[in-house]
N, C-alpha and C. Protein backbone atom coordinates (compact mmCIF):
# COMPACT_ATOMS: atom_id res chain seq x y z
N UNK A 1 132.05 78.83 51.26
CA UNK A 1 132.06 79.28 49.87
C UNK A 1 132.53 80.73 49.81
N UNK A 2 132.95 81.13 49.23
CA UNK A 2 134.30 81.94 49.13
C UNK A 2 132.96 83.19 48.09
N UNK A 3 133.17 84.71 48.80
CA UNK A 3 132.09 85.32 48.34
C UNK A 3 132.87 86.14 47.17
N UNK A 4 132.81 86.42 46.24
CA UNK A 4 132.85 86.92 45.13
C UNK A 4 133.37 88.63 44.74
N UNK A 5 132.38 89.27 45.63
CA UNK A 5 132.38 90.79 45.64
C UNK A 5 133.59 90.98 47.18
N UNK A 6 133.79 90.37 48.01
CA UNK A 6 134.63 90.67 49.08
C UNK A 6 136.06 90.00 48.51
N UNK A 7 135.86 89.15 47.54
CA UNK A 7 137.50 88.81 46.86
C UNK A 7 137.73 89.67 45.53
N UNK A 8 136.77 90.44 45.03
CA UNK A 8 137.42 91.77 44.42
C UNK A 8 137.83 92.95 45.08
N UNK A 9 137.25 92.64 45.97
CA UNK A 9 137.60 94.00 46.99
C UNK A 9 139.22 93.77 47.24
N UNK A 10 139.38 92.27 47.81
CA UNK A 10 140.81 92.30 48.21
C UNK A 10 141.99 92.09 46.89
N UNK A 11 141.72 91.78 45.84
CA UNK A 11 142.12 91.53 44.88
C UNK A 11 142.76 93.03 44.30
N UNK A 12 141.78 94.03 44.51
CA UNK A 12 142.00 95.47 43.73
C UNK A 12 142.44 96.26 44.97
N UNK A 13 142.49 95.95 46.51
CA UNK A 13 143.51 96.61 47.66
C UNK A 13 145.13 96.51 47.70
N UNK A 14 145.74 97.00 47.94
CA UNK A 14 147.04 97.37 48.32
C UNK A 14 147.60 95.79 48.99
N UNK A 15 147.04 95.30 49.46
CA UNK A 15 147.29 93.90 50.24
C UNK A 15 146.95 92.50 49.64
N UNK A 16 146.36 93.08 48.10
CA UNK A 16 145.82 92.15 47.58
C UNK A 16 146.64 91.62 46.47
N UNK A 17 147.88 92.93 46.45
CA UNK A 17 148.37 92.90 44.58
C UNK A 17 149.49 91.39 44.40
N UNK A 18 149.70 91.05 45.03
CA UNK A 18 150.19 89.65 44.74
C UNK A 18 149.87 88.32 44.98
N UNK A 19 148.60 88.69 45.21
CA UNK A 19 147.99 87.26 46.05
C UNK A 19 147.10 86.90 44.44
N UNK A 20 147.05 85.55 44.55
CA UNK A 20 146.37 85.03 42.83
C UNK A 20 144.89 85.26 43.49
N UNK A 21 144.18 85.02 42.45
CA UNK A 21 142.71 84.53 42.70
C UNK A 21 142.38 83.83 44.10
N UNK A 22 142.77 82.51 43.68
CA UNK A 22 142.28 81.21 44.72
C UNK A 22 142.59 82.02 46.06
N UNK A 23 144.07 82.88 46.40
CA UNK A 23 144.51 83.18 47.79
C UNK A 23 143.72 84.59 47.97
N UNK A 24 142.99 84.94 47.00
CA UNK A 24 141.93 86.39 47.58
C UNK A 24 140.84 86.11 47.84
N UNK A 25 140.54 84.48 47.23
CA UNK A 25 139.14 83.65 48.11
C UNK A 25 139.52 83.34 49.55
N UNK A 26 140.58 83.23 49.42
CA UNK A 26 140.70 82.83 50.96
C UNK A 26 140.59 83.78 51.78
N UNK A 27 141.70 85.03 51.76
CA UNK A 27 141.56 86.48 52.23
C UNK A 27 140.33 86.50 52.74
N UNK A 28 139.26 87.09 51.37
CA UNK A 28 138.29 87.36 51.33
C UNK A 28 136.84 86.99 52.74
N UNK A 29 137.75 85.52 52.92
CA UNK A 29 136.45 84.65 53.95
C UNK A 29 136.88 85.22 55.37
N UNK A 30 137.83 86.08 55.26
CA UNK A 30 138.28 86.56 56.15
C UNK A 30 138.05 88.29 56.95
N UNK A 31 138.03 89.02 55.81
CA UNK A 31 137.53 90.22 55.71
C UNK A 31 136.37 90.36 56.27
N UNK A 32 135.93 91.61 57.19
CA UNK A 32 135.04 92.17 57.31
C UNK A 32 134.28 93.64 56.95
N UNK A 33 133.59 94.03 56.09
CA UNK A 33 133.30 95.22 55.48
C UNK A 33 131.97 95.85 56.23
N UNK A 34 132.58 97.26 57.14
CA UNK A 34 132.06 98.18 57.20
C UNK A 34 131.62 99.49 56.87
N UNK A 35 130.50 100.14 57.37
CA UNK A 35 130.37 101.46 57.12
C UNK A 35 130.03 102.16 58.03
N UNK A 36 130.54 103.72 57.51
CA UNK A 36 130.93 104.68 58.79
C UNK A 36 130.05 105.79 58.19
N UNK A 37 129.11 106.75 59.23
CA UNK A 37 128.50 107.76 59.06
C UNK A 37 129.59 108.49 59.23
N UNK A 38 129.29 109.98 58.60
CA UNK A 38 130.07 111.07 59.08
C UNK A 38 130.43 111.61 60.48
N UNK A 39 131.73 111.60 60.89
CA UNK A 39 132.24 111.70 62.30
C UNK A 39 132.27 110.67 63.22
N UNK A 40 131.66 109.45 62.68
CA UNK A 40 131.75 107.99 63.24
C UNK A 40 133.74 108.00 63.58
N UNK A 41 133.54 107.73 64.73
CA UNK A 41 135.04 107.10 65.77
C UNK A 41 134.65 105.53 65.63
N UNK A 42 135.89 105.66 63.94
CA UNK A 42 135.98 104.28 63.92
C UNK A 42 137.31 103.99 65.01
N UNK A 43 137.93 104.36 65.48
CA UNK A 43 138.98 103.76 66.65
C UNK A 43 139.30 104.91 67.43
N UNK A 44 139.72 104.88 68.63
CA UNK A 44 139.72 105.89 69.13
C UNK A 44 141.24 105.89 69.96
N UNK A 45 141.73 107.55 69.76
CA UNK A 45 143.00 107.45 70.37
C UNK A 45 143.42 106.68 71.80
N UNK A 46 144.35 106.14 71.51
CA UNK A 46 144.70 105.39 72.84
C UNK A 46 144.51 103.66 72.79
N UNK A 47 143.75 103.22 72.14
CA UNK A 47 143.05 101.71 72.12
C UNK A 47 144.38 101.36 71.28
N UNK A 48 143.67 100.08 71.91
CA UNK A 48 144.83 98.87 71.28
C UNK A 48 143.51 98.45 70.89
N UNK A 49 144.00 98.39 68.98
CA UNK A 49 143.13 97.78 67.94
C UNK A 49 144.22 96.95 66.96
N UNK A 50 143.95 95.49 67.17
CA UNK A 50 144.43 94.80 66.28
C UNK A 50 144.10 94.58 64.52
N UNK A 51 143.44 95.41 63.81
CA UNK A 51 142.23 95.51 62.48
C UNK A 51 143.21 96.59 61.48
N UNK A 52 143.40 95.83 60.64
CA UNK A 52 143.97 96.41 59.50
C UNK A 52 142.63 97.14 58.50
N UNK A 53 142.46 98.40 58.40
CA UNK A 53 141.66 98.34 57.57
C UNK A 53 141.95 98.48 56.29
N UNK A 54 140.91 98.79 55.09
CA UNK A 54 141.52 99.26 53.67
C UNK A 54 140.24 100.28 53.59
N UNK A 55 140.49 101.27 52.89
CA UNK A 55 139.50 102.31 53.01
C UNK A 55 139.23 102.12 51.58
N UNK A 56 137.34 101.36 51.01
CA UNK A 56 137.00 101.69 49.86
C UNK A 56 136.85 102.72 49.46
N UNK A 57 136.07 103.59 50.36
CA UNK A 57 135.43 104.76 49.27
C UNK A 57 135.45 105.48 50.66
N UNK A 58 134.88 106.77 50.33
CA UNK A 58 135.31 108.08 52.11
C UNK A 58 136.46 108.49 52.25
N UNK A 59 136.42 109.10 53.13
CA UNK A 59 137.80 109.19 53.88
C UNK A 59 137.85 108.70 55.34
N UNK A 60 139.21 108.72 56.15
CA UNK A 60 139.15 108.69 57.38
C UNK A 60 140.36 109.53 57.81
N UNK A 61 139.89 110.49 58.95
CA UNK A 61 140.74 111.32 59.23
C UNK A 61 141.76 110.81 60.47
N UNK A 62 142.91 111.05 60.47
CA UNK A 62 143.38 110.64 61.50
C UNK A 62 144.10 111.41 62.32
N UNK A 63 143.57 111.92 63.42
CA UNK A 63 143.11 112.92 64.52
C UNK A 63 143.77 112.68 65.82
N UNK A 64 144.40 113.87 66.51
CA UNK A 64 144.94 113.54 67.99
C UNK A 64 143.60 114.98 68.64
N UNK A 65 143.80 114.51 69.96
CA UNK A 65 142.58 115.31 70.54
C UNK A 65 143.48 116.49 71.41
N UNK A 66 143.00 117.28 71.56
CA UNK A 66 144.35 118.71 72.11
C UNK A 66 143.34 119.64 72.59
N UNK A 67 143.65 119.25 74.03
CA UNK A 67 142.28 120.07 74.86
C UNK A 67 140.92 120.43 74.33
N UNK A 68 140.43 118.89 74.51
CA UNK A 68 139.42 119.56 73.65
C UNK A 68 138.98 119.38 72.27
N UNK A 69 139.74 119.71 71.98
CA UNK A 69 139.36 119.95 70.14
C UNK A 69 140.20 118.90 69.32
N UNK A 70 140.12 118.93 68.31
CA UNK A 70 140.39 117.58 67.34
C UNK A 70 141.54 118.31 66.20
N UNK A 71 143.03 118.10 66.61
CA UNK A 71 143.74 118.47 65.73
C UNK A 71 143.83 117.06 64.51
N UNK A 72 143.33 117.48 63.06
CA UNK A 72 143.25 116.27 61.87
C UNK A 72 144.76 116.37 61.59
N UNK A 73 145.92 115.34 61.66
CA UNK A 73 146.97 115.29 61.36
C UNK A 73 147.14 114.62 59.92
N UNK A 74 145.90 114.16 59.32
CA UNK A 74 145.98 113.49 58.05
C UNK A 74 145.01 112.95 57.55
N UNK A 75 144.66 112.87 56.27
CA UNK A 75 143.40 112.24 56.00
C UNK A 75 143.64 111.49 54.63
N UNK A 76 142.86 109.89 54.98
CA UNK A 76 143.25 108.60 54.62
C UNK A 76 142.18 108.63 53.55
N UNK A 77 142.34 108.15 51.83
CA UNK A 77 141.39 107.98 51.49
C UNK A 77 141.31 106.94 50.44
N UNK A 78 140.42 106.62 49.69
CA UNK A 78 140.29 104.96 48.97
C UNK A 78 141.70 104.59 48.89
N UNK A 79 141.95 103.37 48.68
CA UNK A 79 142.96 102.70 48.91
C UNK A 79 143.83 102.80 49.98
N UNK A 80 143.96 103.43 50.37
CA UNK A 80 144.97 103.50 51.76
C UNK A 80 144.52 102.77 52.80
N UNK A 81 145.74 102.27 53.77
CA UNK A 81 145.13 101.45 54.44
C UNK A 81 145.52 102.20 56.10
N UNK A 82 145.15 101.58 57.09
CA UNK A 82 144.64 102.50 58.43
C UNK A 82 145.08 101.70 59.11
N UNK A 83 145.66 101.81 60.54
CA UNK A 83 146.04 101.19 61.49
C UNK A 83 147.01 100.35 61.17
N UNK A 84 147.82 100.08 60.16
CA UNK A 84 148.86 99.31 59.91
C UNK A 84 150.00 99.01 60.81
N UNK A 85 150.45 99.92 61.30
CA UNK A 85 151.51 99.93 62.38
C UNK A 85 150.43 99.45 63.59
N UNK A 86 149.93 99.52 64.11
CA UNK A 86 148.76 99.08 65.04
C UNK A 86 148.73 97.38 65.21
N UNK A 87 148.85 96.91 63.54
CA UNK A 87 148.39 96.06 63.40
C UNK A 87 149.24 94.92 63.26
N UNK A 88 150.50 95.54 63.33
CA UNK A 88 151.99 95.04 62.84
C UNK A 88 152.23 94.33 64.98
N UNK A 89 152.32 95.64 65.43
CA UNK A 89 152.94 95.89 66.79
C UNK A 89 151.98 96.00 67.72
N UNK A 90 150.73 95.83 67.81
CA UNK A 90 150.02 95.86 68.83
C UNK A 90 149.80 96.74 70.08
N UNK A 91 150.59 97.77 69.42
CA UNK A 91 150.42 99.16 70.30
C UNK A 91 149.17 100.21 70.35
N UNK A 92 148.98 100.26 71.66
CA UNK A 92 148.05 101.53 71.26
C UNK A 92 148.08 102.65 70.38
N UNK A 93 146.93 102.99 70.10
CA UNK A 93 146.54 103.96 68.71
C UNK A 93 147.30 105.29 69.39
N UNK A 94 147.92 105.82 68.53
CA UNK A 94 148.55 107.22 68.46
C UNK A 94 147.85 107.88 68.52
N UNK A 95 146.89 107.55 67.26
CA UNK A 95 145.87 108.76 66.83
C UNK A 95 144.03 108.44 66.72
N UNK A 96 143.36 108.67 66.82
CA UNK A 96 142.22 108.40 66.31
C UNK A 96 141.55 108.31 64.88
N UNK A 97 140.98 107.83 64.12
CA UNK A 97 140.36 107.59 63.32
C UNK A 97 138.86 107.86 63.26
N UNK A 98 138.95 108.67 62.71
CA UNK A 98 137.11 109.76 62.25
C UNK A 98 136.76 109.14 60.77
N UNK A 99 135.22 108.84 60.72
CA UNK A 99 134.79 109.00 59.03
C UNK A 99 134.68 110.34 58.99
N UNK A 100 135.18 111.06 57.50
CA UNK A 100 135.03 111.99 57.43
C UNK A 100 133.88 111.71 56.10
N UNK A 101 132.63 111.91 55.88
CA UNK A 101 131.73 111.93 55.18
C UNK A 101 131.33 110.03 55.31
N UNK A 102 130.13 109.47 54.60
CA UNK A 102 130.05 108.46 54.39
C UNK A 102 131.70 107.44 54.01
N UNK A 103 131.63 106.52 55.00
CA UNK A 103 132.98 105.82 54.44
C UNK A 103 132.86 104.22 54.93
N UNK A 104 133.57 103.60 53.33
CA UNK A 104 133.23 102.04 53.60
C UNK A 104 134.71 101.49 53.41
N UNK A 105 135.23 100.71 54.71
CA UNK A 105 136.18 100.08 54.95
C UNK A 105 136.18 98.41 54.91
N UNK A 106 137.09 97.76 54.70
CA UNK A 106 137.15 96.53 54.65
C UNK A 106 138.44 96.15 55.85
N UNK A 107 137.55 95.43 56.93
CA UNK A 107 138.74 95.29 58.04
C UNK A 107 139.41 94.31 58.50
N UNK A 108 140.69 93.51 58.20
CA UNK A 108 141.39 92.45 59.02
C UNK A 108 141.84 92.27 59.87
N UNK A 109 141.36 91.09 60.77
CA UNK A 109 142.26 91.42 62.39
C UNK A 109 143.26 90.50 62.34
N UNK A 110 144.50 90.72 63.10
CA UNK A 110 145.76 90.26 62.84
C UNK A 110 145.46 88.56 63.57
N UNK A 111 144.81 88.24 64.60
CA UNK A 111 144.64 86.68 64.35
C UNK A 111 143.85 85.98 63.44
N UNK A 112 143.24 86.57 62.69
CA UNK A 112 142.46 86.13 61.55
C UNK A 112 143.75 85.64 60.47
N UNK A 113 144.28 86.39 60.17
CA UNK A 113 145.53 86.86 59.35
C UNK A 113 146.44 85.98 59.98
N UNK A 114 147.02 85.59 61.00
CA UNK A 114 147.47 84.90 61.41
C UNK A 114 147.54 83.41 61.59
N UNK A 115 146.12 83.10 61.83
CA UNK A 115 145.20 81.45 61.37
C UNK A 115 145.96 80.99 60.31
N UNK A 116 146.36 81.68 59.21
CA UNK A 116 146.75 81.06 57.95
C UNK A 116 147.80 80.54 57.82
N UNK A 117 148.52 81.27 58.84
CA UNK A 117 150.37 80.74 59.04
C UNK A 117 150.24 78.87 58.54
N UNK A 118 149.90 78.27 59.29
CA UNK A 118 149.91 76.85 58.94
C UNK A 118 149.77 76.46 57.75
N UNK A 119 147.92 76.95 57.05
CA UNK A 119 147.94 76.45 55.41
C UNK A 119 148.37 77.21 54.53
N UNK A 120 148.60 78.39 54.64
CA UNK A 120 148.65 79.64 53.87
C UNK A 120 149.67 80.17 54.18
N UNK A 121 151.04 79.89 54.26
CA UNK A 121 152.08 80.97 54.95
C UNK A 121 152.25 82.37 53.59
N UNK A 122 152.50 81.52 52.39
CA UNK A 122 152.52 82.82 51.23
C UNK A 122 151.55 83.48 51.55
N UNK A 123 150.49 83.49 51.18
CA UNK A 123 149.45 84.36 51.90
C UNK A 123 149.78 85.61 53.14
N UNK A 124 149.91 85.09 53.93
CA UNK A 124 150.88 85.99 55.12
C UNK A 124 151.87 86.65 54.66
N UNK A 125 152.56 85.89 54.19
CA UNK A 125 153.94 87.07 53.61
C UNK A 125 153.47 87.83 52.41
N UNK A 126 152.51 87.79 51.51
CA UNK A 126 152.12 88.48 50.72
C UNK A 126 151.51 89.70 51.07
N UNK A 127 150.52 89.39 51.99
CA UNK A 127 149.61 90.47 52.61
C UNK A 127 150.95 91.24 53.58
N UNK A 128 151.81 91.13 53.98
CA UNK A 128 152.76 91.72 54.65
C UNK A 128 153.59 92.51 54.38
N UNK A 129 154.13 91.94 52.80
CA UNK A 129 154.74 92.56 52.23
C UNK A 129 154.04 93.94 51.37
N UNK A 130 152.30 93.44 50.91
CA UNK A 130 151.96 94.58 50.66
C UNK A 130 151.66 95.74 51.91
N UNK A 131 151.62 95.41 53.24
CA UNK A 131 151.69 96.45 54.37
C UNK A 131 153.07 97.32 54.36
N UNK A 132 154.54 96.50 54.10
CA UNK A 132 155.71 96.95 54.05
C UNK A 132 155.72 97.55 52.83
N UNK A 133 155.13 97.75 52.08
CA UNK A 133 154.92 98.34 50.67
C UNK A 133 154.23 100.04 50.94
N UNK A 134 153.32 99.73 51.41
CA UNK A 134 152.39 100.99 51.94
C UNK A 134 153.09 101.94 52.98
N UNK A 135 153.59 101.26 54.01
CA UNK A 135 154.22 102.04 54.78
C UNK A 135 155.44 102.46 54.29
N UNK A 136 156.36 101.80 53.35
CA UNK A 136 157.32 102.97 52.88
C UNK A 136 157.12 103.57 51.88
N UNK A 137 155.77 103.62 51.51
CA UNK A 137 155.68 104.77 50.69
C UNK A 137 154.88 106.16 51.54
N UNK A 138 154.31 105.81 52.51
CA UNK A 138 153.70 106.70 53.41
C UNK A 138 155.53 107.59 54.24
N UNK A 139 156.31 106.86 54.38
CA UNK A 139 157.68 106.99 54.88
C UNK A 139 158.15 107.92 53.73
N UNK A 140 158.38 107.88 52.65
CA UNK A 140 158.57 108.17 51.30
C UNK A 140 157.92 109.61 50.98
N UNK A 141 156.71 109.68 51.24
CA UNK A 141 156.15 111.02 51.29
C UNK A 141 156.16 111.72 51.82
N UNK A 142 156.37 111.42 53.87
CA UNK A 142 156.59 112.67 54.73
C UNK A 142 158.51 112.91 54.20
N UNK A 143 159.24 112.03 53.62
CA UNK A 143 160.61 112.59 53.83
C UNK A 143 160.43 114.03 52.74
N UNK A 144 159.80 113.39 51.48
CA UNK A 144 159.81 114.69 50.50
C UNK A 144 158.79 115.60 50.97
N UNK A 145 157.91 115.49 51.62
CA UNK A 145 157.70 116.17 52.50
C UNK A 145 158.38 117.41 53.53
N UNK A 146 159.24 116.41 54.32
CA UNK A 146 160.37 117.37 55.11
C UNK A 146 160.87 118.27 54.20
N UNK A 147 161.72 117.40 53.14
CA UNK A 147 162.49 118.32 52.57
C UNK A 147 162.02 119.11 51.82
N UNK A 148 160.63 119.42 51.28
CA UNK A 148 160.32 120.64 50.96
C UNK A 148 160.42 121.58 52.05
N UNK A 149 159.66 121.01 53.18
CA UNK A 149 159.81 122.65 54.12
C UNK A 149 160.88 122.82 54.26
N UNK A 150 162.05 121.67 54.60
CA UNK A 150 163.24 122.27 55.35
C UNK A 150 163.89 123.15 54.29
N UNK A 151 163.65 122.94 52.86
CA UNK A 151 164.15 124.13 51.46
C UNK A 151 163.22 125.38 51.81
N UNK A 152 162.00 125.55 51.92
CA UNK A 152 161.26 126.61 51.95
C UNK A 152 162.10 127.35 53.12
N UNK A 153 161.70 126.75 54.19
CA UNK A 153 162.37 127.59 55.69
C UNK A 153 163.57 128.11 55.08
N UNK A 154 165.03 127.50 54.69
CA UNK A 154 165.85 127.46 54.32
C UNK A 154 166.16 129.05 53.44
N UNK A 155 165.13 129.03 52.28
CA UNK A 155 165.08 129.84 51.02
C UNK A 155 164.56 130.74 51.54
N UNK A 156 163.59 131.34 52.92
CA UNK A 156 162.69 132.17 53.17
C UNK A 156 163.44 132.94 54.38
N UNK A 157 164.24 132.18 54.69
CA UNK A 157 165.40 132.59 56.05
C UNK A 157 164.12 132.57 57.12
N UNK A 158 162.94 131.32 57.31
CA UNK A 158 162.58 130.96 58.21
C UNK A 158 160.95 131.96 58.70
N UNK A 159 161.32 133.50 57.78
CA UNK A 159 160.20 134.84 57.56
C UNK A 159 159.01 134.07 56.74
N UNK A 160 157.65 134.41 57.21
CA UNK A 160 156.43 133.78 57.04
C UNK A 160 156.32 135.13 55.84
C-alpha cells in the first residue's frame, strides 16, 4: 500500500515533476527518508554510494578534506538533490557530504530505481530526465558563475 506522505514528498521533488500520481505511489514505495544531526557524514569522500538523495529541509554541505581540515565547496539545500552524478556513474564520491544543522533527506538507490525498468520504464526515464534537468542547471550556474569572475578579474586587471 502505497504511503501517502512519502508520495508527496516525491511528487513536490525535482524527480517527481512529471511523474502522475499513480507513478509517485510507486516511486514513493521506493524511497527511503532520513535524518541527519548536525555534522552527521552522510557520505563520505571517496565511497562509492549508489543513493540519490533529495534534500527536504537542512542543508548538506559538500566538502573535500585538505590536510586536515574540511574545505565546504558548496552547500545543498531543500530541493536540491545530492550525489546525482554518483548515482548516474557509480563512481566514487569526489566530495563528502556533511548535515549542516538538522537535515531530512529522502534517498533512492539506483537498483531500486532500476527494478522498474520492466513495469515502469516511463517512470525511469522520467525520474532521469528530472536528474538531467538538475544537473544542467547546476552546469548553468557555475558557467554564469565563471563568467562573472572571469569579467571581474578581467575589469580589475586581476588587483584584489
Amino acid at each position: 500500500m502505497p504511503d501517502p506522505a512519502k508520495a508527496a514528498l516525491v511528487r513536490k521533488s525535482k524527480i517527481g515533476v512529471e511523474l502522475t500520481d499513480a507513478e509517485c505511489d510507486v516511486l514513493a514505495d521506493l524511497i527511503e527518508v532520513s535524518d541527519y544531526a548536525d555534522g552527521a557524514m552522510v557520505v563520505n569522500e571517496g565511497d562509492v554510494d549508489d543513493t540519490l538523495r533529495v534534500i527536504l529541509s537542512g542543508a548538506l554541505a559538500v566538502a573535500k578534506s585538505a590536510g586536515g581540515d574540511w574545505v565546504r565547496l558548496n552547500v545543498l539545500t531543500a530541493g536540491d538533490l545530492a550525489g546525482e552524478l554518483a548515482f548516474l556513474d557509480a563512481r566514487p564520491r569526489y566530495a563528502a557530504l556533511v548535515a549542516l544543522g538538522p537535515t531530512r533527506v529522502f534517498g533512492l538507490q539506483r537498483a531500486k530505481l532500476e527494478s522498474l525498468l520492466d513495469k515502469h520504464p516511463l517512470i525511469v526515464y522520467r525520474v532521469m530526465r528530472g536528474i538531467a534537468r538538475f544537473a544542467h542547471e547546476v552546469l548553468h550556474r557555475s558557467s554564469a558563475q565563471t563568467a562573472e569572475l572571469t569579467s571581474y578579474i578581467f575589469k580589475t586587471h586581476a588587483k584584489y
